[in-house]
C-alpha atoms as a PDB file:
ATOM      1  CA  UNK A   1      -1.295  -5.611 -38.757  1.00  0.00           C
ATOM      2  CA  UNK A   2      -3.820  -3.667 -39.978  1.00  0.00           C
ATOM      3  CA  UNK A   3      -4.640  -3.049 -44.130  1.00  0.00           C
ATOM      4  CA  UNK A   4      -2.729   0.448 -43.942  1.00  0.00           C
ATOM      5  CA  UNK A   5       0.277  -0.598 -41.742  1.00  0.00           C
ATOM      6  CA  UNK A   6       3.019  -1.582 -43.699  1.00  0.00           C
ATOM      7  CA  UNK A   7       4.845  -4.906 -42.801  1.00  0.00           C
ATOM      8  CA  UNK A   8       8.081  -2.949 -41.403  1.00  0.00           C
ATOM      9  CA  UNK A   9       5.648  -1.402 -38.986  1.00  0.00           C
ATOM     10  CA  UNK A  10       3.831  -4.431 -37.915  1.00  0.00           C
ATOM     11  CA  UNK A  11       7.181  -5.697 -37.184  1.00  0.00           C
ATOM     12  CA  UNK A  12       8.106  -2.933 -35.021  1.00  0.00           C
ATOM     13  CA  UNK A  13       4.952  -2.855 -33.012  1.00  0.00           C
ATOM     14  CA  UNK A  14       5.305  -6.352 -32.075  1.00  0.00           C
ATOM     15  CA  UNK A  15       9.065  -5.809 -31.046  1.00  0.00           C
ATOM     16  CA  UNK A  16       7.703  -2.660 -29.168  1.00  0.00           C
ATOM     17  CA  UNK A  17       4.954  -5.090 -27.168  1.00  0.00           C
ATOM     18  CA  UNK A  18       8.052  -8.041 -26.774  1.00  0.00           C
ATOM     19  CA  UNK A  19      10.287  -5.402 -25.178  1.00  0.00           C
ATOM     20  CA  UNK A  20       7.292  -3.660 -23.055  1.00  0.00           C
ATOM     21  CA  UNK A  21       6.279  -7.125 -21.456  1.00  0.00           C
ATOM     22  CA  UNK A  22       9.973  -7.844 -20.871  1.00  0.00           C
ATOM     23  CA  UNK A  23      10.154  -4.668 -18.764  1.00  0.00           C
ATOM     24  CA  UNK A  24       7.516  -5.471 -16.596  1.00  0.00           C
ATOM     25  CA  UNK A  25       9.051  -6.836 -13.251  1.00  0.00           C
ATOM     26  CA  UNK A  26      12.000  -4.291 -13.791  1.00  0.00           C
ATOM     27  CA  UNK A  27       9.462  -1.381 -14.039  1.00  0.00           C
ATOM     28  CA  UNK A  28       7.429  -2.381 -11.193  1.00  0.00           C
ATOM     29  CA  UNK A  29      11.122  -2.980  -9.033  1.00  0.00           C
ATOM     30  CA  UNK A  30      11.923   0.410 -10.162  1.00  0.00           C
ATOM     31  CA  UNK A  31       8.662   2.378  -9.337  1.00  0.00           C
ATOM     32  CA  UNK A  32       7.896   0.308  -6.060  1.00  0.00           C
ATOM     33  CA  UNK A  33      11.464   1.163  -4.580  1.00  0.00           C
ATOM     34  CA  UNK A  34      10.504   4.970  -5.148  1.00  0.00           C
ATOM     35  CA  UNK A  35       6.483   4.594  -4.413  1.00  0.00           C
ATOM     36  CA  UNK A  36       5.836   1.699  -1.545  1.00  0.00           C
ATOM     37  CA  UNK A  37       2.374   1.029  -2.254  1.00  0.00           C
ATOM     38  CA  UNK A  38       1.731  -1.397  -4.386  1.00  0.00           C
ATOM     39  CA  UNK A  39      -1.846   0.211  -5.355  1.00  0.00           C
ATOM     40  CA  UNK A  40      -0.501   3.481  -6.833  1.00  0.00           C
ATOM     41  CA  UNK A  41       2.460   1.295  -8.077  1.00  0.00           C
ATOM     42  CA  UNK A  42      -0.032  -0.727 -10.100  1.00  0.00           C
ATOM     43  CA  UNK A  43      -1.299   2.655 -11.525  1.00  0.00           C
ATOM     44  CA  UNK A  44       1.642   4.066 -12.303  1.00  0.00           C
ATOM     45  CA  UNK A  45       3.109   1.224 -14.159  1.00  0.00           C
ATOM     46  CA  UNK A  46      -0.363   1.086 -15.692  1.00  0.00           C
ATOM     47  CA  UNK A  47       0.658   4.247 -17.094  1.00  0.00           C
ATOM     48  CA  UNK A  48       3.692   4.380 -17.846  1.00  0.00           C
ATOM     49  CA  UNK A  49       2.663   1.142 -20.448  1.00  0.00           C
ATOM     50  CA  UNK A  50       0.662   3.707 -21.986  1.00  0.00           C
ATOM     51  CA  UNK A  51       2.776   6.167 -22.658  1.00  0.00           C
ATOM     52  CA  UNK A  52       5.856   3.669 -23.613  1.00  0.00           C
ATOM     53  CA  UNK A  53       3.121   2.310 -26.324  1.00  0.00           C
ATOM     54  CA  UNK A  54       2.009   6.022 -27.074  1.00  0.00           C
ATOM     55  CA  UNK A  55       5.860   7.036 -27.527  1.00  0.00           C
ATOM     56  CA  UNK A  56       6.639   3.775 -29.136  1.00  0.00           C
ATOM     57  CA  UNK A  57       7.930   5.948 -32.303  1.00  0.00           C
ATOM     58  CA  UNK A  58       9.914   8.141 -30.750  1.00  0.00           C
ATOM     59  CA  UNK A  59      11.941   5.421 -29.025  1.00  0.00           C
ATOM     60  CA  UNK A  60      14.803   3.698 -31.614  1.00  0.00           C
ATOM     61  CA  UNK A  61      14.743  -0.409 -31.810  1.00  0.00           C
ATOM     62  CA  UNK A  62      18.297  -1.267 -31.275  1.00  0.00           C
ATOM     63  CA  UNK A  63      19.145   1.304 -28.449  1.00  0.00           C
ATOM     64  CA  UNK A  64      18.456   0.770 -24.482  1.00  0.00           C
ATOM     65  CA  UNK A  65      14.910   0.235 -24.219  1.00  0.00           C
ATOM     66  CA  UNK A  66      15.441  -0.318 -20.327  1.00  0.00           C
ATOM     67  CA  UNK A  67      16.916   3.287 -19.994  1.00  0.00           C
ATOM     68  CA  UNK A  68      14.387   5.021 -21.873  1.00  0.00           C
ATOM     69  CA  UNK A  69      11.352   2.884 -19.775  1.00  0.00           C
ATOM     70  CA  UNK A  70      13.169   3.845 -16.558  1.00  0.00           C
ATOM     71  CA  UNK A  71      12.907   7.514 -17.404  1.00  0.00           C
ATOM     72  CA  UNK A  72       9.638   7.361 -18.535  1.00  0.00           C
ATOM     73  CA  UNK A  73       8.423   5.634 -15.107  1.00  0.00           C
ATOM     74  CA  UNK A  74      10.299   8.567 -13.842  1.00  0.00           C
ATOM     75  CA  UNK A  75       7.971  10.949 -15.035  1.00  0.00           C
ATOM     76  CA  UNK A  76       5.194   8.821 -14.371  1.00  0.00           C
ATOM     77  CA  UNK A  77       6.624   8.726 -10.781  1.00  0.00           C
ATOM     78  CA  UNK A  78       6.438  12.507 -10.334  1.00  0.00           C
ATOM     79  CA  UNK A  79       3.455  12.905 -11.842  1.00  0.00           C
ATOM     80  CA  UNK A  80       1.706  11.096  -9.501  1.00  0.00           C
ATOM     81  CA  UNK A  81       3.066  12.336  -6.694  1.00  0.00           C
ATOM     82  CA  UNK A  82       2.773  15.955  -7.831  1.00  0.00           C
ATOM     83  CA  UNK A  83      -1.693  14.520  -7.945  1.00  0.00           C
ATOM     84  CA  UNK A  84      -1.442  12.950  -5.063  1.00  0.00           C
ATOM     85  CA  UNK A  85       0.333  15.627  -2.806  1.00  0.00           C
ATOM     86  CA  UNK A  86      -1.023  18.826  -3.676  1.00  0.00           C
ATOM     87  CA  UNK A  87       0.275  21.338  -0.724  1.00  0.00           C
ATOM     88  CA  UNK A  88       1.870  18.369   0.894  1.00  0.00           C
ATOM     89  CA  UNK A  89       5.849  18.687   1.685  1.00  0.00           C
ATOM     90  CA  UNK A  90       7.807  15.966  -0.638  1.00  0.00           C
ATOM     91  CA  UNK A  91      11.029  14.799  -0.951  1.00  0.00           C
ATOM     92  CA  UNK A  92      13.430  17.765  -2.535  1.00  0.00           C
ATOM     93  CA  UNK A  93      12.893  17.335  -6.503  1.00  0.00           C
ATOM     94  CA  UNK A  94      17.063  16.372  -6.347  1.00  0.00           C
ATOM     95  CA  UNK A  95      16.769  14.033  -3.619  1.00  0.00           C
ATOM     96  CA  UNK A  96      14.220  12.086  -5.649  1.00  0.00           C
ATOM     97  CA  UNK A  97      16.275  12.079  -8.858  1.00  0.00           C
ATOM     98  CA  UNK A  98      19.439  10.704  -6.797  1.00  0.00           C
ATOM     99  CA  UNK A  99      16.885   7.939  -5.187  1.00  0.00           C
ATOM    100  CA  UNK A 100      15.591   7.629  -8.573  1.00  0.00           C
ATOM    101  CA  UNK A 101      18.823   6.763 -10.129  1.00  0.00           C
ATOM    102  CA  UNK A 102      20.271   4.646  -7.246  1.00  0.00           C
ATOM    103  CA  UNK A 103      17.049   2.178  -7.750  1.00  0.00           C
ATOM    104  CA  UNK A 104      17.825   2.061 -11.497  1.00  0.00           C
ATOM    105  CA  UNK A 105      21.320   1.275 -10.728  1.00  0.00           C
ATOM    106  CA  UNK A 106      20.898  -1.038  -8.216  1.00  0.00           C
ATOM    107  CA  UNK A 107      17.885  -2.823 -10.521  1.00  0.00           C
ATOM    108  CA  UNK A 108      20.523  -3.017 -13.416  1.00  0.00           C
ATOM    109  CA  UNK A 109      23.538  -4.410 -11.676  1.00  0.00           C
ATOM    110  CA  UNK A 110      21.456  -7.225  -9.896  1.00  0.00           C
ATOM    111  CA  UNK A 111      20.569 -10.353 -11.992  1.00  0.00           C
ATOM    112  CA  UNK A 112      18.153  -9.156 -13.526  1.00  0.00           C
ATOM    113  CA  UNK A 113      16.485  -7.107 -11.456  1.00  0.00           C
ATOM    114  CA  UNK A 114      15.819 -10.310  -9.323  1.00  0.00           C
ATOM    115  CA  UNK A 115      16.449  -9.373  -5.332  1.00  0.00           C
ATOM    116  CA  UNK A 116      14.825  -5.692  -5.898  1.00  0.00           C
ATOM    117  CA  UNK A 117      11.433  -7.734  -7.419  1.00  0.00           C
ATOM    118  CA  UNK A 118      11.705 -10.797  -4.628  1.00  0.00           C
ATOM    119  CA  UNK A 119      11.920  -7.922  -2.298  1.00  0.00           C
ATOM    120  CA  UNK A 120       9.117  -5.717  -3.703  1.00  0.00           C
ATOM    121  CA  UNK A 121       6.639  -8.702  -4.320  1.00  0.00           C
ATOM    122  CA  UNK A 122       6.827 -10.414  -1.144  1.00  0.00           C
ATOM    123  CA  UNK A 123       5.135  -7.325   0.097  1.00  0.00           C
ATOM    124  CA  UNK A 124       2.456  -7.458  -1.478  1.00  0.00           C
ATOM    125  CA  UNK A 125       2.171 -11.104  -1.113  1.00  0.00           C
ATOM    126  CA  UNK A 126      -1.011 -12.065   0.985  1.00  0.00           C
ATOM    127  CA  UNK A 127       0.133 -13.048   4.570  1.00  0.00           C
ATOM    128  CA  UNK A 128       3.576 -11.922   3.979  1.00  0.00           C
ATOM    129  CA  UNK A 129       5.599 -10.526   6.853  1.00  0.00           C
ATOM    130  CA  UNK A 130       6.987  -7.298   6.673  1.00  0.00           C
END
């Protein structure tokens, strides 16, 4: 807490970090099932950290933080690609939104999120079979 944050804020922020960390393995589940390499998956749950901390206001403690970090990877997701692929042919913008919810879907009625990360790390797991 710094001397011109007030307590309430302080409070926040740290709730904002608790609930960022949380999403971690979830985020990376969700952006690996749509990406496939772990290196741009790396950056773009790099990013999408920042903007969940540079957004932190705008999201409301008490509500789903998973939904709201999901969509925001979302963007993240299509931002990237949109850098990455200039005058390549992608996916149809609603194909990727249906793929996009079936891997949140499929990430929130698993335990946890659990198989989708097992599945998504033991990629990139030196020496792991594919």
């Amino acid at each position: 807490m710094t001397q011109t944050e007030p307590p309430d804020s302080a409070n926040s922020a740290e709730e904002h970090v608790r609930l960022i960390a949380q999403a971690q393995r979830r985020l990376y589940a969700f952006i690996f099932a749509l990406v496939r390499r772990p290196a741009d998956v790396d950056d773009i749950l790099q990013e999408t950290n920042v903007v969940l901390w540079r957004k932190r206001e705008t999201f409301e403690l008490g509500t789903n933080f998973f939904a709201w970090a999901y969509s925001v990877a979302r963007i993240q997701v299509l931002a990237h690609r949109s850098r990455q692929h200039r005058g390549v042919f992608l996916l149809d913008e609603k194909l990727f939104e249906e793929l996009a919810e079936a891997a949140r879907t499929e990430l929130e009625y698993s335990i946890g999120g659990k198989w989708l990360w097992d599945i998504a790390w033991s990629g990139c797991r030196p020496g792991s079979r594919s």
